[in-house]
PDB file of N, CA and C in Angstrom:
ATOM      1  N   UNK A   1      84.975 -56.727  -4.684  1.00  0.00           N
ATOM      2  CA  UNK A   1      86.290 -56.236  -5.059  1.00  0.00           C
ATOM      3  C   UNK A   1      86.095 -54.982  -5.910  1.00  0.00           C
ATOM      4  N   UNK A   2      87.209 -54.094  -5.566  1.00  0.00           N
ATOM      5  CA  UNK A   2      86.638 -52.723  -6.087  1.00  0.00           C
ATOM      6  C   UNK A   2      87.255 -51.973  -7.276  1.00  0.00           C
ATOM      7  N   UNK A   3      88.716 -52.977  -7.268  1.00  0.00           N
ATOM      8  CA  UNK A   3      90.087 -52.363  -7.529  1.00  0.00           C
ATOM      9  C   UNK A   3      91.137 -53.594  -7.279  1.00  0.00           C
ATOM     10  N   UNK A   4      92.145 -53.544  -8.472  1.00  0.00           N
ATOM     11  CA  UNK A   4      93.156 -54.754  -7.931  1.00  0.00           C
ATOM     12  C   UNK A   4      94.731 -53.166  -8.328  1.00  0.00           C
ATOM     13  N   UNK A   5      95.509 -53.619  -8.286  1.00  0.00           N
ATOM     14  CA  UNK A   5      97.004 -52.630  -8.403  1.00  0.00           C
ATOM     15  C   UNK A   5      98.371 -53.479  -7.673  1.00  0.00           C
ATOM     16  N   UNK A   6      99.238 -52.841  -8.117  1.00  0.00           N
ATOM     17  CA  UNK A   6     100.373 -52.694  -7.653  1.00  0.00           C
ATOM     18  C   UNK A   6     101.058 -51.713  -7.339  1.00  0.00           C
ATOM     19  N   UNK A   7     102.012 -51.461  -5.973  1.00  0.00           N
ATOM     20  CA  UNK A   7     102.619 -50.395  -5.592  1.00  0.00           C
ATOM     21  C   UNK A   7     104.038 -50.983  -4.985  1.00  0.00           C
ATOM     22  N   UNK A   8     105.084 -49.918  -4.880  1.00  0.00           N
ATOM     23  CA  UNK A   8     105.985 -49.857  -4.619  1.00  0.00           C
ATOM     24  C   UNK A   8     106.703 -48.372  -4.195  1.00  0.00           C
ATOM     25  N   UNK A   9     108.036 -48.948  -3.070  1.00  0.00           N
ATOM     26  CA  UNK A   9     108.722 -47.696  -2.141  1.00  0.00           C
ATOM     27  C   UNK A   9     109.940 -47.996  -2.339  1.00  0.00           C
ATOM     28  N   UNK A  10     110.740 -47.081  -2.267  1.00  0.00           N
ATOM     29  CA  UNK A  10     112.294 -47.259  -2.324  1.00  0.00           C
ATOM     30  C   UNK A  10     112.568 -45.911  -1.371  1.00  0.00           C
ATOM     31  N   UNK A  11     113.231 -46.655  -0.464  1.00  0.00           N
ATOM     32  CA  UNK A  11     113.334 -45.259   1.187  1.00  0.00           C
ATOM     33  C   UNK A  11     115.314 -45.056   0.984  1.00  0.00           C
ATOM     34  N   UNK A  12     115.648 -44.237   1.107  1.00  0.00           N
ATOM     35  CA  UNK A  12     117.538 -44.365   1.737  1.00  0.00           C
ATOM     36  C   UNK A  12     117.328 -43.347   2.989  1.00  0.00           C
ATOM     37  N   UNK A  13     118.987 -43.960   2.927  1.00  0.00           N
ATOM     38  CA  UNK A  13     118.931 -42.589   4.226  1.00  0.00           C
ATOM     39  C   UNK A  13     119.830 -41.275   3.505  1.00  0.00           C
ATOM     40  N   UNK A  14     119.319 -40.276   3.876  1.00  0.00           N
ATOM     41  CA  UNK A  14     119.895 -38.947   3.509  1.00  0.00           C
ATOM     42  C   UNK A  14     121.057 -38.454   4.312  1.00  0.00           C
ATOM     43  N   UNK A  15     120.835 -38.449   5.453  1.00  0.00           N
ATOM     44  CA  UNK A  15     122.003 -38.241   6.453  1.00  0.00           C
ATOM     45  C   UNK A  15     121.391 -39.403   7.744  1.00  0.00           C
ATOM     46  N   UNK A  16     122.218 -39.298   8.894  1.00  0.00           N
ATOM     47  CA  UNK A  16     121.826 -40.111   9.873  1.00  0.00           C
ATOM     48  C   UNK A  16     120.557 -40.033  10.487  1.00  0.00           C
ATOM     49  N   UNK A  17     120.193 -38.474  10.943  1.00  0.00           N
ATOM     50  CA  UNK A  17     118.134 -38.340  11.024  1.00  0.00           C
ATOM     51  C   UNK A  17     117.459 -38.440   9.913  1.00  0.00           C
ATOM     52  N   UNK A  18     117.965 -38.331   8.895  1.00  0.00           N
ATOM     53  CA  UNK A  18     116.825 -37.720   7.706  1.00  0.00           C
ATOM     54  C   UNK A  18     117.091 -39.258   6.348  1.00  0.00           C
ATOM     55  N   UNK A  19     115.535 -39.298   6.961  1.00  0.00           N
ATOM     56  CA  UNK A  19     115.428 -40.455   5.187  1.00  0.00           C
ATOM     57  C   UNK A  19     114.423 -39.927   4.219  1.00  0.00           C
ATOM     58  N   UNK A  20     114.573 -40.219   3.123  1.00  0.00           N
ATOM     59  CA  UNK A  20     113.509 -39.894   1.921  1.00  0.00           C
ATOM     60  C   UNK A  20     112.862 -41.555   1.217  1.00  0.00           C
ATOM     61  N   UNK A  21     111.730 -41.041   1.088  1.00  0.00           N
ATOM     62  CA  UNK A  21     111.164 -42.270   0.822  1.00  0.00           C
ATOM     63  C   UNK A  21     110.397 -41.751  -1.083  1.00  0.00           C
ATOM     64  N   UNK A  22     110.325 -42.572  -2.080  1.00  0.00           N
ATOM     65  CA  UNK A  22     109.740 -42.514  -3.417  1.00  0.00           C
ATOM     66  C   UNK A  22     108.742 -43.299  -3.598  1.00  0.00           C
ATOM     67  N   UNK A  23     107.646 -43.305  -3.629  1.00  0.00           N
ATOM     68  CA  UNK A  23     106.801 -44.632  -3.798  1.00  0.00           C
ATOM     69  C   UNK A  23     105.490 -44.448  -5.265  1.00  0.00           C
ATOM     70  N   UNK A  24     105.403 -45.287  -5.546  1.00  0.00           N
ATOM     71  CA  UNK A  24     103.872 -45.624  -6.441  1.00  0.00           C
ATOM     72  C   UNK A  24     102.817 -46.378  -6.450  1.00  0.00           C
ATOM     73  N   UNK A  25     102.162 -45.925  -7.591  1.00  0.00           N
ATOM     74  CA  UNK A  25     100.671 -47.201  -6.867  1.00  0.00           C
ATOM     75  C   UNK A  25     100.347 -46.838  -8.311  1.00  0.00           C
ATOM     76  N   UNK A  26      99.815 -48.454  -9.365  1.00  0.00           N
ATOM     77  CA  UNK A  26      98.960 -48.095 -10.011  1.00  0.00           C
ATOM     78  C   UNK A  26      97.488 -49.456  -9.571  1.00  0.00           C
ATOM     79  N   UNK A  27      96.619 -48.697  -9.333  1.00  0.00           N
ATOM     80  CA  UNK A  27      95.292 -49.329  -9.751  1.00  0.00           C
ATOM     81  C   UNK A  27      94.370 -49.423 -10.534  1.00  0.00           C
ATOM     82  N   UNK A  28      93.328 -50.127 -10.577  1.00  0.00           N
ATOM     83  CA  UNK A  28      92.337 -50.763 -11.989  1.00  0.00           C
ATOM     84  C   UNK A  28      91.332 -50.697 -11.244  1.00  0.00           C
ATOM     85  N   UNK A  29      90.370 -49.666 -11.434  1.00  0.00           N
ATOM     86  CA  UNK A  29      88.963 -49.916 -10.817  1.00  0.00           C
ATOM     87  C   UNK A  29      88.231 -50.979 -11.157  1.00  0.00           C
ATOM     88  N   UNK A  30      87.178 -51.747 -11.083  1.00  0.00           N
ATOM     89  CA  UNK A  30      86.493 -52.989 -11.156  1.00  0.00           C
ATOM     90  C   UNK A  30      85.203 -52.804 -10.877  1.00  0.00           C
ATOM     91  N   UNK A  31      83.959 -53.604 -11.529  1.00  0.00           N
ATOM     92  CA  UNK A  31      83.220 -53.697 -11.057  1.00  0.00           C
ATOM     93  C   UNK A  31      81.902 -52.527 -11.163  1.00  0.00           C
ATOM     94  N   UNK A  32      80.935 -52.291 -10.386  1.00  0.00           N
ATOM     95  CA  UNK A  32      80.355 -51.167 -10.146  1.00  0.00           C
ATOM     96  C   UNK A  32      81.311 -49.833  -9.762  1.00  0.00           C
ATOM     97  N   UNK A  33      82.504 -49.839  -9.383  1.00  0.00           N
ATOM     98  CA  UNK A  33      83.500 -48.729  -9.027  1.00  0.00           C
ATOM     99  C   UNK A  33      83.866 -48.374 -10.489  1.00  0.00           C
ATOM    100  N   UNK A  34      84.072 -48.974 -11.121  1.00  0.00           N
ATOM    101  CA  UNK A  34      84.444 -49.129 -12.370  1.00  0.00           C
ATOM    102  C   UNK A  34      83.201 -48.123 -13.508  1.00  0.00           C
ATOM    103  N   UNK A  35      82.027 -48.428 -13.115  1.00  0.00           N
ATOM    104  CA  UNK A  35      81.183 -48.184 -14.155  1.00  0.00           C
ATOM    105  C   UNK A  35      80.418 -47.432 -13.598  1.00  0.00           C
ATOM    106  N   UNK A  36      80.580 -46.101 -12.686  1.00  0.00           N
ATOM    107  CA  UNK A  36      79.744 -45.488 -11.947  1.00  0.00           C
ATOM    108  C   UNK A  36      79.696 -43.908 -12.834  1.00  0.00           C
ATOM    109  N   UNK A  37      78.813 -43.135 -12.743  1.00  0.00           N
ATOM    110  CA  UNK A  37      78.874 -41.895 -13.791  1.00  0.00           C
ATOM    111  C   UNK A  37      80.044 -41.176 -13.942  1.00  0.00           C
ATOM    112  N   UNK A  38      80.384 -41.328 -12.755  1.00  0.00           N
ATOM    113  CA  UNK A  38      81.557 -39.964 -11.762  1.00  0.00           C
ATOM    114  C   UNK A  38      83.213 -40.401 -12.679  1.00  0.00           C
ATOM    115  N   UNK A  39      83.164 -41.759 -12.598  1.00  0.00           N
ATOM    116  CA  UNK A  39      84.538 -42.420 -13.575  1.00  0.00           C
ATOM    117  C   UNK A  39      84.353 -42.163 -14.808  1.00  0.00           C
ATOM    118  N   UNK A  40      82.998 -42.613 -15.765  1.00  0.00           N
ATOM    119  CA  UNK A  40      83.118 -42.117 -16.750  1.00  0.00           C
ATOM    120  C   UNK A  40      83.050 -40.802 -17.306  1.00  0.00           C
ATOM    121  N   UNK A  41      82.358 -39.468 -16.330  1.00  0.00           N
ATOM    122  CA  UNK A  41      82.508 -38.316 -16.846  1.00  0.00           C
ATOM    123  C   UNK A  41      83.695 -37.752 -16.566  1.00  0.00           C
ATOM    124  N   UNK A  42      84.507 -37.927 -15.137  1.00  0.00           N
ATOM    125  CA  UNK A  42      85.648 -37.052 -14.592  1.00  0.00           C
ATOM    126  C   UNK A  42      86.713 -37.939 -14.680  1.00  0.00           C
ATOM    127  N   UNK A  43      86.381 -39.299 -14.527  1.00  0.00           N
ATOM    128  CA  UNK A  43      87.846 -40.010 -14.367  1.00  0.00           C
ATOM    129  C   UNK A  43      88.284 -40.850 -15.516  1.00  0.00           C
ATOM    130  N   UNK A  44      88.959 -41.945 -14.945  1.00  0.00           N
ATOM    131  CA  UNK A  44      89.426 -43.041 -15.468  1.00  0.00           C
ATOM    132  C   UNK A  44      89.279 -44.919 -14.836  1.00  0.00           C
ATOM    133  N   UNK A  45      89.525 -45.471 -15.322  1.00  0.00           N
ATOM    134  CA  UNK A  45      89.417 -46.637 -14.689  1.00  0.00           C
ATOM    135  C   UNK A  45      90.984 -47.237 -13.675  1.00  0.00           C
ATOM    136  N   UNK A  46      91.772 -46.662 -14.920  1.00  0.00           N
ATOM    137  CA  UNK A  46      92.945 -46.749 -14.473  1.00  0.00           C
ATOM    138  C   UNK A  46      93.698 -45.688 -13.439  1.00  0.00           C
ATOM    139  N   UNK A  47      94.212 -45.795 -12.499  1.00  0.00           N
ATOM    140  CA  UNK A  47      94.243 -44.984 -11.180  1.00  0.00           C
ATOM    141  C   UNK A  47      96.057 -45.176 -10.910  1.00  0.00           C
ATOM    142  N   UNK A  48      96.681 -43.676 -10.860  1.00  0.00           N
ATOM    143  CA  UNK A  48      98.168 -43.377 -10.665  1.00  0.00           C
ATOM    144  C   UNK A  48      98.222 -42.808  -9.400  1.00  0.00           C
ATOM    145  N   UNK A  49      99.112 -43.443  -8.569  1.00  0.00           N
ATOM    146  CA  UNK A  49      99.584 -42.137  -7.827  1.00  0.00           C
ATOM    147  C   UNK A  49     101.079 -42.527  -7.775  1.00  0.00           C
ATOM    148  N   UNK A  50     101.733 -41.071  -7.671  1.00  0.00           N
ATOM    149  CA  UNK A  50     102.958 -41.232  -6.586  1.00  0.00           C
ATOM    150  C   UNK A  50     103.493 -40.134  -5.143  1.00  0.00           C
ATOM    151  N   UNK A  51     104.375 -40.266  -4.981  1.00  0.00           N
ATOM    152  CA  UNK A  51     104.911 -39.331  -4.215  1.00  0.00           C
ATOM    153  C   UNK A  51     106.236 -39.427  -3.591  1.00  0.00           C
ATOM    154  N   UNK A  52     106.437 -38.272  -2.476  1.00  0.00           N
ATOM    155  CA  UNK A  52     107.655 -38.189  -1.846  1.00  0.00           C
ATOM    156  C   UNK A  52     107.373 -37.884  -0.717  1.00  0.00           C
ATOM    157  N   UNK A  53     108.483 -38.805   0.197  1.00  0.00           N
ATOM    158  CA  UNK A  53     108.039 -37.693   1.733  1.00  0.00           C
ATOM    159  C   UNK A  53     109.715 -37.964   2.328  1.00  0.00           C
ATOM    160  N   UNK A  54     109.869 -37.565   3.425  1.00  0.00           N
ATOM    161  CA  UNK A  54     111.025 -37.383   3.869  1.00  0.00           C
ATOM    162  C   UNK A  54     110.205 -37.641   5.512  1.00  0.00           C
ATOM    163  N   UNK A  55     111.349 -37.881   6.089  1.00  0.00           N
ATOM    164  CA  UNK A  55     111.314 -37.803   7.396  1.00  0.00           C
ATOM    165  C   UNK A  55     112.558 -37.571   8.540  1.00  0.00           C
ATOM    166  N   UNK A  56     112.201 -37.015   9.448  1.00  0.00           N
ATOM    167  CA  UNK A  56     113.674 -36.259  10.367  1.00  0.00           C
ATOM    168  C   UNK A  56     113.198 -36.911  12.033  1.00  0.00           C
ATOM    169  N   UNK A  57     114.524 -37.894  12.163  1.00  0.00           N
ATOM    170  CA  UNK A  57     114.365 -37.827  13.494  1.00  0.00           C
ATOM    171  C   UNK A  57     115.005 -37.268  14.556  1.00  0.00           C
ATOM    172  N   UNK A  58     114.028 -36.469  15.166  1.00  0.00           N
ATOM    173  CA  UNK A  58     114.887 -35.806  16.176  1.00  0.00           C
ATOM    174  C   UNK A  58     115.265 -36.572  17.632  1.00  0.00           C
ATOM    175  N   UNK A  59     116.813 -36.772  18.259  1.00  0.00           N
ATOM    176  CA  UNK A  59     117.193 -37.267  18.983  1.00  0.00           C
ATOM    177  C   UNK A  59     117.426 -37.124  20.435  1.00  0.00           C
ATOM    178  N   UNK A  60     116.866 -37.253  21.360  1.00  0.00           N
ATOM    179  CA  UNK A  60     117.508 -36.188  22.389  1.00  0.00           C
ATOM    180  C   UNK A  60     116.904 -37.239  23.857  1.00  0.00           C
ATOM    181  N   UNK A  61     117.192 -37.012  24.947  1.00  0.00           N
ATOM    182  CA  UNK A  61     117.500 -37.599  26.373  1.00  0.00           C
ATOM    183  C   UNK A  61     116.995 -37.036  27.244  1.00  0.00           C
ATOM    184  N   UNK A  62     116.360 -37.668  28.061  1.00  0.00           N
ATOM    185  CA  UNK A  62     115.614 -36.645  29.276  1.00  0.00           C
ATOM    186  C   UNK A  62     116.770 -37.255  30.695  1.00  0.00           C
TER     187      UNK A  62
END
């Protein structure tokens, strides 16, 4: 095991093609991941992300 976390998304719709989505993640490195040079000189143990994305669907008929 390398890492344990929790994450979460919250999506709507923007108009009828277009949704936006918000999401996060935090994780806990562990272990040898945890205690490797590279974490203790550049990083952390504790690990954030988030972001945004959107998406468009385009509709159409052959």
């Amino acid at each position: 095991l390398k890492s344990t976390g929790l994450g979460g998304a919250i999506t709507w719709k923007v108009t009828e093609p277009m949704t936006a989505s918000l999401f996060g993640e935090y994780s806990r490195l562990m272990g040898p991941a945890a205690d490797s040079s590279l974490v203790k000189e550049r990083g952390d143990r504790n690990q954030f992300m988030i972001g945004v994305s959107t998406t468009y669907r385009f509709d159409f008929t052959m």
